[in-house]
N, C-alpha and C. Protein backbone atom coordinates (compact mmCIF):
# COMPACT_ATOMS: atom_id res chain seq x y z
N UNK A 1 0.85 -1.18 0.00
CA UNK A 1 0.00 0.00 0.00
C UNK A 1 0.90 1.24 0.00
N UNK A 2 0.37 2.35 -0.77
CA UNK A 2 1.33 3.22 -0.78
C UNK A 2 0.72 4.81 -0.90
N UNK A 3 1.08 5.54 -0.10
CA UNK A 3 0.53 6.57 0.03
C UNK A 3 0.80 7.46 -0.83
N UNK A 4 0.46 8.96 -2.08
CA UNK A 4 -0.85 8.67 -1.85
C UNK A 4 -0.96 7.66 -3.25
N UNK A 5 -2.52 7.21 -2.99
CA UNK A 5 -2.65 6.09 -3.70
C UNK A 5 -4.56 6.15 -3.75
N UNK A 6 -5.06 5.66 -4.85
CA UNK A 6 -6.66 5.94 -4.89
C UNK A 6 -6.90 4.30 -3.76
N UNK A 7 -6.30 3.24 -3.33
CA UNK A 7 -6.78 2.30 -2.91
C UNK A 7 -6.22 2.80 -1.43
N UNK A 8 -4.97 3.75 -0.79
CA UNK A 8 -4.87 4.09 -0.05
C UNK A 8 -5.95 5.23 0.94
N UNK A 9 -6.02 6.15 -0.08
CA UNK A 9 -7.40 7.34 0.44
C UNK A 9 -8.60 6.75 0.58
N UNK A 10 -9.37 5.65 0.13
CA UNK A 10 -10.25 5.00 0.34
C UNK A 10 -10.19 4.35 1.85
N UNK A 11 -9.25 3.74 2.49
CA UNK A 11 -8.57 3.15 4.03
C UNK A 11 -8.51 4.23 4.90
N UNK A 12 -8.44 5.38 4.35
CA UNK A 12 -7.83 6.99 5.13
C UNK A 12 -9.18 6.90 6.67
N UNK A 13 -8.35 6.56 7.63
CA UNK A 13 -9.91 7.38 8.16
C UNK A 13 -9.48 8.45 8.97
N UNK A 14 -10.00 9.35 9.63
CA UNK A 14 -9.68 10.14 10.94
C UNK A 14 -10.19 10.33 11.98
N UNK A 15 -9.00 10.57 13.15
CA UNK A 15 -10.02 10.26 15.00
C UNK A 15 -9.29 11.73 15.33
N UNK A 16 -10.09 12.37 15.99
CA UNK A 16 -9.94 13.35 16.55
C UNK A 16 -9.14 14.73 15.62
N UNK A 17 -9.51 14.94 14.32
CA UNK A 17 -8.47 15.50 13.82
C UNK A 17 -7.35 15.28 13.35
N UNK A 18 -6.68 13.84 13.86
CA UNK A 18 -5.45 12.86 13.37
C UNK A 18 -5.98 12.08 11.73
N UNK A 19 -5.61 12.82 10.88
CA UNK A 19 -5.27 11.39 10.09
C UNK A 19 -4.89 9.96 10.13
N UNK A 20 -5.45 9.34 10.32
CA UNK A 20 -4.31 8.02 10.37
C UNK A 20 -4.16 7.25 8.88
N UNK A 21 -2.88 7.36 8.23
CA UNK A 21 -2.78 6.82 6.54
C UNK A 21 -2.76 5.16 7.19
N UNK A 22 -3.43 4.66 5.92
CA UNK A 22 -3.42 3.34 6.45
C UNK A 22 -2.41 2.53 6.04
N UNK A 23 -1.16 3.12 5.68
CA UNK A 23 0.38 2.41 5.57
C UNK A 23 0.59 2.48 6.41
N UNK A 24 0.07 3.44 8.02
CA UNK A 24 1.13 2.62 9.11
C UNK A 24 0.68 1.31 9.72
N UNK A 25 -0.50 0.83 8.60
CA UNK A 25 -0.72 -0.64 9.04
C UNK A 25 -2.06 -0.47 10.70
N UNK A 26 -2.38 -0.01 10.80
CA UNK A 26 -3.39 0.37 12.19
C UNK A 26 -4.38 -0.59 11.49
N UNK A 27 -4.70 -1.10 13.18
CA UNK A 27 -5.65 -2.29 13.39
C UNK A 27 -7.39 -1.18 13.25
N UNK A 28 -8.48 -1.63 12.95
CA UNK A 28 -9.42 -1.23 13.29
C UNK A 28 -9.82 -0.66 14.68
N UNK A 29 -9.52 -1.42 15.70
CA UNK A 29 -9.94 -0.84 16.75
C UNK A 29 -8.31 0.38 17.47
N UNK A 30 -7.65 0.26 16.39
CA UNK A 30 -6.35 1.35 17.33
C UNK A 30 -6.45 2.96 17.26
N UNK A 31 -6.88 3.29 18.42
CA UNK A 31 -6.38 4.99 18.46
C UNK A 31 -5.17 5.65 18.11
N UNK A 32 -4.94 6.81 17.38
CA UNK A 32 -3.58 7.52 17.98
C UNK A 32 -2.91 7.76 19.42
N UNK A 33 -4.27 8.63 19.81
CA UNK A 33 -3.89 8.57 21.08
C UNK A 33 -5.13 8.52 22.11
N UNK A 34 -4.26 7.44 23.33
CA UNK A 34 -5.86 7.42 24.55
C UNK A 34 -5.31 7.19 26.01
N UNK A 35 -6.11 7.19 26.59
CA UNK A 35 -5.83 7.23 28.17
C UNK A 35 -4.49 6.56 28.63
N UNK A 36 -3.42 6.91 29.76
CA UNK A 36 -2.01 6.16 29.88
C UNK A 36 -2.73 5.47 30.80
N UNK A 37 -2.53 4.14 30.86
CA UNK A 37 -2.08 3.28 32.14
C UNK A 37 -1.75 3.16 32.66
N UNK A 38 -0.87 4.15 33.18
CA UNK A 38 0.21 4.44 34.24
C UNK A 38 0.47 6.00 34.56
N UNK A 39 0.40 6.41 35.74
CA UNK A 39 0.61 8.14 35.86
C UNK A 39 2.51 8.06 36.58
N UNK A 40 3.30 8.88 35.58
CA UNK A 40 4.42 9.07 36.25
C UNK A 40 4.50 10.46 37.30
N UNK A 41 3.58 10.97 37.47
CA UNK A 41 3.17 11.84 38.63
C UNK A 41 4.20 12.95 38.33
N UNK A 42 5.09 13.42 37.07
CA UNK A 42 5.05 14.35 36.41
C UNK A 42 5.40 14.47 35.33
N UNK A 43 5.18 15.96 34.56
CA UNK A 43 4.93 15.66 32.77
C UNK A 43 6.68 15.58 32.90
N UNK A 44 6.41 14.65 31.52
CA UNK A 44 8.01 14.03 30.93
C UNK A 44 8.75 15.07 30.09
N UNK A 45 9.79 15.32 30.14
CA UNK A 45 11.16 15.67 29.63
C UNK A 45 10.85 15.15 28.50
N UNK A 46 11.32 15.80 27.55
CA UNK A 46 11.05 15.69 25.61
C UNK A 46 12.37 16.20 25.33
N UNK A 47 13.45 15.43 24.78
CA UNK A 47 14.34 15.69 24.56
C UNK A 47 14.01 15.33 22.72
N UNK A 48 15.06 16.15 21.70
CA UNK A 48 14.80 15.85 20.30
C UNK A 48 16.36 15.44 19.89
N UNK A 49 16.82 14.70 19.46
CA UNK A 49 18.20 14.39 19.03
C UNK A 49 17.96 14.12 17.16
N UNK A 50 18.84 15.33 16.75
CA UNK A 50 18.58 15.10 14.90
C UNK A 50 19.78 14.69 14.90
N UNK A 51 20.03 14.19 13.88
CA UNK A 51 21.35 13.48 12.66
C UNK A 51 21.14 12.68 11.33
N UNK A 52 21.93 12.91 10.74
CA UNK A 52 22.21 12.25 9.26
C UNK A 52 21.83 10.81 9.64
N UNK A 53 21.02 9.78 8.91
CA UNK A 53 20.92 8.75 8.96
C UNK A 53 22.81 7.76 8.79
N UNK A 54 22.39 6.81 10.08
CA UNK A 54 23.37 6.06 9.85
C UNK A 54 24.50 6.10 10.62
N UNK A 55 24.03 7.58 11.54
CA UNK A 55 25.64 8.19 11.94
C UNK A 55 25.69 7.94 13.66
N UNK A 56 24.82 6.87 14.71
CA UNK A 56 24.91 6.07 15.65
C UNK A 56 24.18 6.51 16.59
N UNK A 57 23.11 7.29 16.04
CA UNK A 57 22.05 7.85 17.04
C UNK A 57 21.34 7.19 17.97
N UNK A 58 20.94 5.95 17.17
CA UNK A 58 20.12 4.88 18.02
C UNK A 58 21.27 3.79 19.13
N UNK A 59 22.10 3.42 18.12
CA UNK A 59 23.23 3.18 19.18
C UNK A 59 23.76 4.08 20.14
N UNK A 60 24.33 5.25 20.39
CA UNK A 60 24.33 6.47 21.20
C UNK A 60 23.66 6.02 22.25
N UNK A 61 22.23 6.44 21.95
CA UNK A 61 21.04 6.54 22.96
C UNK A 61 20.84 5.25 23.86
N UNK A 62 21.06 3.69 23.37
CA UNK A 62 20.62 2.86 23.64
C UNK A 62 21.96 2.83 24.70
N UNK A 63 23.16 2.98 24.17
CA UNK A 63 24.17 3.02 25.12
C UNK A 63 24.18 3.88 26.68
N UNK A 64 22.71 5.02 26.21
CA UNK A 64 22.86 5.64 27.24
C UNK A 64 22.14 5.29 28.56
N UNK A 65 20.95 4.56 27.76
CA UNK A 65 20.21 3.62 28.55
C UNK A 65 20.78 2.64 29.24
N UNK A 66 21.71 1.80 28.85
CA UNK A 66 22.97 1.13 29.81
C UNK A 66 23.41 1.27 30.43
N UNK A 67 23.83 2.84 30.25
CA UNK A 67 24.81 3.27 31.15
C UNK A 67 23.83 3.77 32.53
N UNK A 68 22.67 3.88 32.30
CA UNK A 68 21.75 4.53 33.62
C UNK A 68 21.45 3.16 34.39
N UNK A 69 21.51 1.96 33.59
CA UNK A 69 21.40 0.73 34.36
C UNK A 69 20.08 0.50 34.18
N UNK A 70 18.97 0.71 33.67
CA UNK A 70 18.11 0.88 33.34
C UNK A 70 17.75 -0.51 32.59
N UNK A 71 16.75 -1.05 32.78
CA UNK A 71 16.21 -2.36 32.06
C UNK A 71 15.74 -2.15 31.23
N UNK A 72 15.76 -2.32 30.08
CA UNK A 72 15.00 -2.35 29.20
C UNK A 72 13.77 -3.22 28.43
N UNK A 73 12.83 -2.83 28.26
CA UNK A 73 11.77 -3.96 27.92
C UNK A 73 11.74 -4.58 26.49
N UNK A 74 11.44 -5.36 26.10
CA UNK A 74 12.16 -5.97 25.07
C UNK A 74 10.33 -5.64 24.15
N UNK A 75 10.83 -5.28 22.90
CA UNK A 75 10.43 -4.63 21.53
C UNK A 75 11.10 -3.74 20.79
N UNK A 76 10.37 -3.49 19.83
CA UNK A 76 10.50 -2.12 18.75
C UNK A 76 11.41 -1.05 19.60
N UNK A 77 10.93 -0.43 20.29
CA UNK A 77 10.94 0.75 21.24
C UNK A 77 11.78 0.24 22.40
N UNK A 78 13.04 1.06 22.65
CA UNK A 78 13.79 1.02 23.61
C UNK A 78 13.03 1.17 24.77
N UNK A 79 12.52 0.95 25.70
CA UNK A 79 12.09 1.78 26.92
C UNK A 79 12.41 0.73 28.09
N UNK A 80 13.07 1.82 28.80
CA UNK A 80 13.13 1.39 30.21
C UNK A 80 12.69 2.50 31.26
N UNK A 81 12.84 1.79 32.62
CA UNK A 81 11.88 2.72 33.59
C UNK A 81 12.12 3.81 33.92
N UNK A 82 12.68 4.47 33.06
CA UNK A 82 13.17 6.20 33.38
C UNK A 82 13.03 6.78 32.23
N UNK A 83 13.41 5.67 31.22
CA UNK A 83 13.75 6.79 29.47
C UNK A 83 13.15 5.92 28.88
N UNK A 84 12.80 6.21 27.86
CA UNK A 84 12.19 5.63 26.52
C UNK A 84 12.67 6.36 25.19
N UNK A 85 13.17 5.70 24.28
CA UNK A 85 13.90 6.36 22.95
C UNK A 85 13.00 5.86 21.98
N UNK A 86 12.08 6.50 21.37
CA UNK A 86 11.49 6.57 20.52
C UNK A 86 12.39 7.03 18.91
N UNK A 87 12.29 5.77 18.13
CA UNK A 87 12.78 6.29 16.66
C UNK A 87 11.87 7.00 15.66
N UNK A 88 12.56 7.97 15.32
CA UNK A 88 11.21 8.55 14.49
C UNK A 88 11.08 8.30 13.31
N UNK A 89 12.31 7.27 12.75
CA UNK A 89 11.76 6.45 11.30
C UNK A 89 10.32 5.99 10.91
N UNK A 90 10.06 5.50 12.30
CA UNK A 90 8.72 4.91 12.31
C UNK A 90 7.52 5.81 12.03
N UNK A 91 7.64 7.26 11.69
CA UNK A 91 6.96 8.08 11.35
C UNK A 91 6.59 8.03 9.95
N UNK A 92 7.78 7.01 9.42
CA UNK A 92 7.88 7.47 7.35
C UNK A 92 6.36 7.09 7.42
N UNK A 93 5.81 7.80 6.13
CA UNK A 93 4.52 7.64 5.75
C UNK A 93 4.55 6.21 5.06
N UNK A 94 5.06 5.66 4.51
CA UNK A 94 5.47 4.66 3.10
C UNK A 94 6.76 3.97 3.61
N UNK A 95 5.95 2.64 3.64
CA UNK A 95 7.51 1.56 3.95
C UNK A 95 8.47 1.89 3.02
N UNK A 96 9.41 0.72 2.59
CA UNK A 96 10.46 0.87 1.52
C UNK A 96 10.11 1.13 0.33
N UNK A 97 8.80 -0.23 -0.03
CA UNK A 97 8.19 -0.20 -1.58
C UNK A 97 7.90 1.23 -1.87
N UNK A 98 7.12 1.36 -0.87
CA UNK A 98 6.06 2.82 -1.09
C UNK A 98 6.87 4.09 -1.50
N UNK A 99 8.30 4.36 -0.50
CA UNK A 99 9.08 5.31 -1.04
C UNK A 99 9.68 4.89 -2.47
N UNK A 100 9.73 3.76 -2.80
CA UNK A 100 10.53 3.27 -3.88
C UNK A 100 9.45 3.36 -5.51
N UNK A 101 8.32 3.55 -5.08
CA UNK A 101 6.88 3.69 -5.69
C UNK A 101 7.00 5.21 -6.24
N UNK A 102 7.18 6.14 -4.65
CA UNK A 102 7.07 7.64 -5.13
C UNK A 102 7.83 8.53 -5.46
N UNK A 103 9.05 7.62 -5.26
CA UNK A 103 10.24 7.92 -5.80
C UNK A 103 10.91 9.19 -4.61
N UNK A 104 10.31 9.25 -3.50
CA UNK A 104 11.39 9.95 -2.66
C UNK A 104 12.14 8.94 -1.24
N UNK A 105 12.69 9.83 -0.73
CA UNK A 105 13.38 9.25 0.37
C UNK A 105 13.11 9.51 1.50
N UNK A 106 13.10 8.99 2.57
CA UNK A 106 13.02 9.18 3.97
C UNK A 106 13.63 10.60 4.39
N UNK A 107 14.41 11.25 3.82
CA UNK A 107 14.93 12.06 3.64
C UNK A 107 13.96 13.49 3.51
N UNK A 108 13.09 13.23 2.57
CA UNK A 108 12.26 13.89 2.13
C UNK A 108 11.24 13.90 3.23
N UNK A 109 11.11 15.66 3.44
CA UNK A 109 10.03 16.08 4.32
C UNK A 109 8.43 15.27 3.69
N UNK A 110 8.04 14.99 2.53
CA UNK A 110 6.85 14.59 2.00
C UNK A 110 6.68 13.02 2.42
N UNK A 111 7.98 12.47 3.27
CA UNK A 111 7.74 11.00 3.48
C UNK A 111 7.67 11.05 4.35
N UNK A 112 6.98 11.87 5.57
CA UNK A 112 7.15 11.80 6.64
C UNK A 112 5.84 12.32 7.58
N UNK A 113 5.47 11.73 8.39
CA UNK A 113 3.63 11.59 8.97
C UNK A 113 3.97 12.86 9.92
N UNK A 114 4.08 14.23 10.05
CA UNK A 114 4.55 14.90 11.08
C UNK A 114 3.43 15.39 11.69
N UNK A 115 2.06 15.69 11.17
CA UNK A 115 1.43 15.87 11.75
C UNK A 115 1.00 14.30 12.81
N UNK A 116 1.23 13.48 12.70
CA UNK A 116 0.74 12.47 14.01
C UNK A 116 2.21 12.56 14.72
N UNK A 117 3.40 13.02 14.47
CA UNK A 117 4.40 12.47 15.26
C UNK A 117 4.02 13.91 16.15
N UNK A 118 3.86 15.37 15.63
CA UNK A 118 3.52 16.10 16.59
C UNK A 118 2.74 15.88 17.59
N UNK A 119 1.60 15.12 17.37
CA UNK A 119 0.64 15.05 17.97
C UNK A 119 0.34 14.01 18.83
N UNK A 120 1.50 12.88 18.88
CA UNK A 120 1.59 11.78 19.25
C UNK A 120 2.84 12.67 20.48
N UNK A 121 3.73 13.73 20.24
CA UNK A 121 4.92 13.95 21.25
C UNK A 121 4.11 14.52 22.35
N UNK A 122 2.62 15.77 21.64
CA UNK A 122 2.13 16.39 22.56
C UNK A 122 1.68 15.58 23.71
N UNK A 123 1.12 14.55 22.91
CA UNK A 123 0.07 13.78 24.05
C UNK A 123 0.91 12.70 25.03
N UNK A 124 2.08 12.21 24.67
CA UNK A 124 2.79 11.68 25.27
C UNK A 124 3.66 12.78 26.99
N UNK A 125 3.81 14.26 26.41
CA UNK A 125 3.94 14.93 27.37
C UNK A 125 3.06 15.62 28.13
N UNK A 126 1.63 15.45 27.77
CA UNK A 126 0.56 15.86 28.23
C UNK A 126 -0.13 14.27 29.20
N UNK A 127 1.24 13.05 29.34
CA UNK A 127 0.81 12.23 29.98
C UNK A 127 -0.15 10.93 29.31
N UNK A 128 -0.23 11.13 28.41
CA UNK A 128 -1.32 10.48 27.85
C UNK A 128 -0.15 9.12 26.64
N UNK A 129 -0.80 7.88 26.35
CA UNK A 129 -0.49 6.73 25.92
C UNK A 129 -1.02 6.85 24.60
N UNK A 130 0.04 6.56 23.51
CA UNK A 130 -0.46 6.35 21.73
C UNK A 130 0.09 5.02 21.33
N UNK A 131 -0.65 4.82 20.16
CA UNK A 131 -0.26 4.07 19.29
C UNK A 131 0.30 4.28 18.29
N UNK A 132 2.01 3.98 18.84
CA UNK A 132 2.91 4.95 17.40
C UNK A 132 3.38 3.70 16.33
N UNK A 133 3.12 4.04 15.12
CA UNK A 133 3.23 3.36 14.03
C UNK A 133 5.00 2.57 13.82
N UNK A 134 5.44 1.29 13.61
CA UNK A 134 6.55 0.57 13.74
C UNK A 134 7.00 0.60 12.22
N UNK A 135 8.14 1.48 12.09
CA UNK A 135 8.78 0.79 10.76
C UNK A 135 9.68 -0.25 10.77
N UNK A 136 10.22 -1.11 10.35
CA UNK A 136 10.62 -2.33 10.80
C UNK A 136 11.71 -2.30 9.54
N UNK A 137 13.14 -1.90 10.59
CA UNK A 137 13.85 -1.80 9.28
C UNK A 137 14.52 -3.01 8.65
N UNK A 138 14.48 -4.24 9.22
CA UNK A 138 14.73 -5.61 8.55
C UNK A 138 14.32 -5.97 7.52
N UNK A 139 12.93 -5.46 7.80
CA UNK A 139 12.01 -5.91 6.09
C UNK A 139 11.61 -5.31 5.39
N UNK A 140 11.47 -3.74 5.78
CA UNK A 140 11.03 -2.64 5.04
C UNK A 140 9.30 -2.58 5.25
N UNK A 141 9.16 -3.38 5.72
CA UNK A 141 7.66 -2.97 6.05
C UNK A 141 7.58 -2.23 7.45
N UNK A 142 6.22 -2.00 7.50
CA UNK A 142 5.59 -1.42 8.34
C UNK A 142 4.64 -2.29 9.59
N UNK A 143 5.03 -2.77 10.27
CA UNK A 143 4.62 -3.47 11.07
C UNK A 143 3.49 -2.59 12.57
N UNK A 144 2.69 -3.80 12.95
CA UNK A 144 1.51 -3.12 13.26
C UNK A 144 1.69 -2.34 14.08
N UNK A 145 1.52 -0.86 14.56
CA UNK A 145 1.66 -0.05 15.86
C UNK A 145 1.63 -0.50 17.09
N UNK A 146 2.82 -0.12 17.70
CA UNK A 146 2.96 -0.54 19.43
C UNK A 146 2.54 0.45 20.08
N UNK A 147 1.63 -0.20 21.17
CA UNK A 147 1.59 0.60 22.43
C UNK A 147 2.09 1.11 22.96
N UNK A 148 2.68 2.79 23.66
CA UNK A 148 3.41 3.12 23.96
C UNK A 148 3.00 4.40 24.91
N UNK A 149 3.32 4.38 26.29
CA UNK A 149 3.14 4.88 27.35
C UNK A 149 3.93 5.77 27.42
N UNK A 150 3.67 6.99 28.37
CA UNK A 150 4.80 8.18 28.79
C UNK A 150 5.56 7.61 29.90
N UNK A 151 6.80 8.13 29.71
CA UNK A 151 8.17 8.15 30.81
C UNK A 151 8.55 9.08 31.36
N UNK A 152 9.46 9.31 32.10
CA UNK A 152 10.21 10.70 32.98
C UNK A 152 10.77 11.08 31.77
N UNK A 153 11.83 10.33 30.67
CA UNK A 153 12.02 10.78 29.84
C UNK A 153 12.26 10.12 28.82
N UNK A 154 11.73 11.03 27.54
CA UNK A 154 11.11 10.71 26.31
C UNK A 154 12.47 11.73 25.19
N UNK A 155 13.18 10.69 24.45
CA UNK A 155 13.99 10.92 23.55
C UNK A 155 14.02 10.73 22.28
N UNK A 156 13.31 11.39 21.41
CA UNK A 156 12.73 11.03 20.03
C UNK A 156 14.07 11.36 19.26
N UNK A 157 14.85 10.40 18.68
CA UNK A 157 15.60 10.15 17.39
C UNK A 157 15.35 9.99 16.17
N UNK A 158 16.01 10.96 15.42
CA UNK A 158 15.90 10.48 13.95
C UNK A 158 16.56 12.11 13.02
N UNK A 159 15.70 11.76 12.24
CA UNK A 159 16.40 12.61 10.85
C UNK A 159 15.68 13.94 11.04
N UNK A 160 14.17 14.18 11.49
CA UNK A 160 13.52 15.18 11.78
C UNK A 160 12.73 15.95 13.33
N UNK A 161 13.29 15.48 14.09
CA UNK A 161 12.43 15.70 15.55
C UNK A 161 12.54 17.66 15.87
N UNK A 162 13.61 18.41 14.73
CA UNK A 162 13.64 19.71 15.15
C UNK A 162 13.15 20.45 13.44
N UNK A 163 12.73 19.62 13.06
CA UNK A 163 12.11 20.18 11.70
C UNK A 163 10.87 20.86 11.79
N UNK A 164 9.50 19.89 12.24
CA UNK A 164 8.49 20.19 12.52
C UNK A 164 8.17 21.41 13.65
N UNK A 165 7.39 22.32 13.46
CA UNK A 165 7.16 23.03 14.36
C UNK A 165 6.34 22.81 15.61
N UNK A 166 5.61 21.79 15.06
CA UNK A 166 4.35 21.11 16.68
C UNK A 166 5.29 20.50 17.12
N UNK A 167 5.87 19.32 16.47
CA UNK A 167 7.21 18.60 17.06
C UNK A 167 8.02 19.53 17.87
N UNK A 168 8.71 20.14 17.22
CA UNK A 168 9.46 20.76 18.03
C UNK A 168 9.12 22.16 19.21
N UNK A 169 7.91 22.41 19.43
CA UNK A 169 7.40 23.30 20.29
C UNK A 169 7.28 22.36 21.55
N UNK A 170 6.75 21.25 21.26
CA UNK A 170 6.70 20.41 22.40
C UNK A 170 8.27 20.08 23.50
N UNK A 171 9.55 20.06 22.65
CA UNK A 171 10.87 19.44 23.20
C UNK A 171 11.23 20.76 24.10
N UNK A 172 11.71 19.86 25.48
CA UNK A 172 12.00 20.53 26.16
C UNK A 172 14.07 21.01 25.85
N UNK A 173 14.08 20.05 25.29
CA UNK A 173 15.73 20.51 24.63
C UNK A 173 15.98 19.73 22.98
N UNK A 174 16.75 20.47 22.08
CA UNK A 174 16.85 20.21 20.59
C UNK A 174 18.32 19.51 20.67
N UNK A 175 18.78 19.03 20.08
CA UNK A 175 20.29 18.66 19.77
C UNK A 175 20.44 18.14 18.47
N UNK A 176 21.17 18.61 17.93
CA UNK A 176 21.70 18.09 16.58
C UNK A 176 23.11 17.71 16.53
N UNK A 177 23.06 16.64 15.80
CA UNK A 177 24.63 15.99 16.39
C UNK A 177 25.18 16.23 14.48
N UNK A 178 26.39 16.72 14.71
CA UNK A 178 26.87 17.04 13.27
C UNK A 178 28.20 16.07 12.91
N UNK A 179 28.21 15.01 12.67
CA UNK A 179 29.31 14.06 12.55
C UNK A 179 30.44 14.09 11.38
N UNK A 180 30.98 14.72 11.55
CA UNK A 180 32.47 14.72 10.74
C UNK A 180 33.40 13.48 10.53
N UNK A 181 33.57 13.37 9.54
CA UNK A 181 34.82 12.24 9.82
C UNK A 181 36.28 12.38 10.50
């Protein structure tokens, strides 16, 4: 399935103002966003970390999670009981095919769902639990959205977390890592 697409806009539905494209694979009964299951009894730290694909962001982060000693729960999504590192690949609108269909790149602001990732950071720091869409970079698909709860702190990685303006109004700190050889 590939966005846009006349068999895609037909799947399109919307909850609350959210689009949800139906390449990120969403089950019938899944919200963007709905009540947390858990109160961390205060709003979470939104940190944004940008970089060039490739250049050890997700490794970085996951290392940093180690280093806090921190357990991590095993899926998609790094999270352990203090931090959670959210990748924001999982935002692309269009798995591999789909970019390979429309002929852009992940790269490209047009491949990229920013209105739900804004709206998925707000509600995550407003305490509240979404269902953020899984890109699955083994196979290039899009695998079904994980459940995903707020933490003390919330570290969204990737290529765009200081691009977007909802995105980035929400982060309580920006970083861009500029890697030289």
């Amino acid at each position: 399935l590939t966005w846009p697409s006349p068999e895609a806009e037909a799947k399109l539905r919307e909850v609350d103002g959210i689009k949800m494209y139906p390449t990120h694979a969403w089950s019938d009964d899944m919200m963007p966003i709905l009540p947390a299951s858990k109160n961390i009894g205060a709003t979470p730290v939104i940190i944004g970390v940008a970089a060039d694909s490739g250049c050890g962001k997700s490794t970085f982060l996951r290392r940093i999670l180690g280093a806090l000693g921190t357990e991590v729960s095993s899926g998609h999504t790094a999270i352990g009981d203090m931090m959670t590192v959210v990748c924001l690949d999982d935002y692309h609108t269009n798995d591999r095919a789909g970019r390979k269909a429309t002929g852009l790149t992940a790269l490209d602001a047009r491949e990229n769902d920013f209105a739900l990732m804004g709206a998925q950071i707000e509600a995550l720091k407003n305490g509240q639990a979404v269902y953020k869409p899984i890109y699955n970079h083994d196979s290039g698909f899009k695998d079904l959205p994980e459940l995903l709860q707020p933490n003390k702190l919330m570290v969204f990685e990737g290529l765009h977390p200081i691009y977007d303006e909802k995105a980035r109004s929400q982060l309580d700190l920006g970083i861009y890592i500029d890697i030289v050889n």
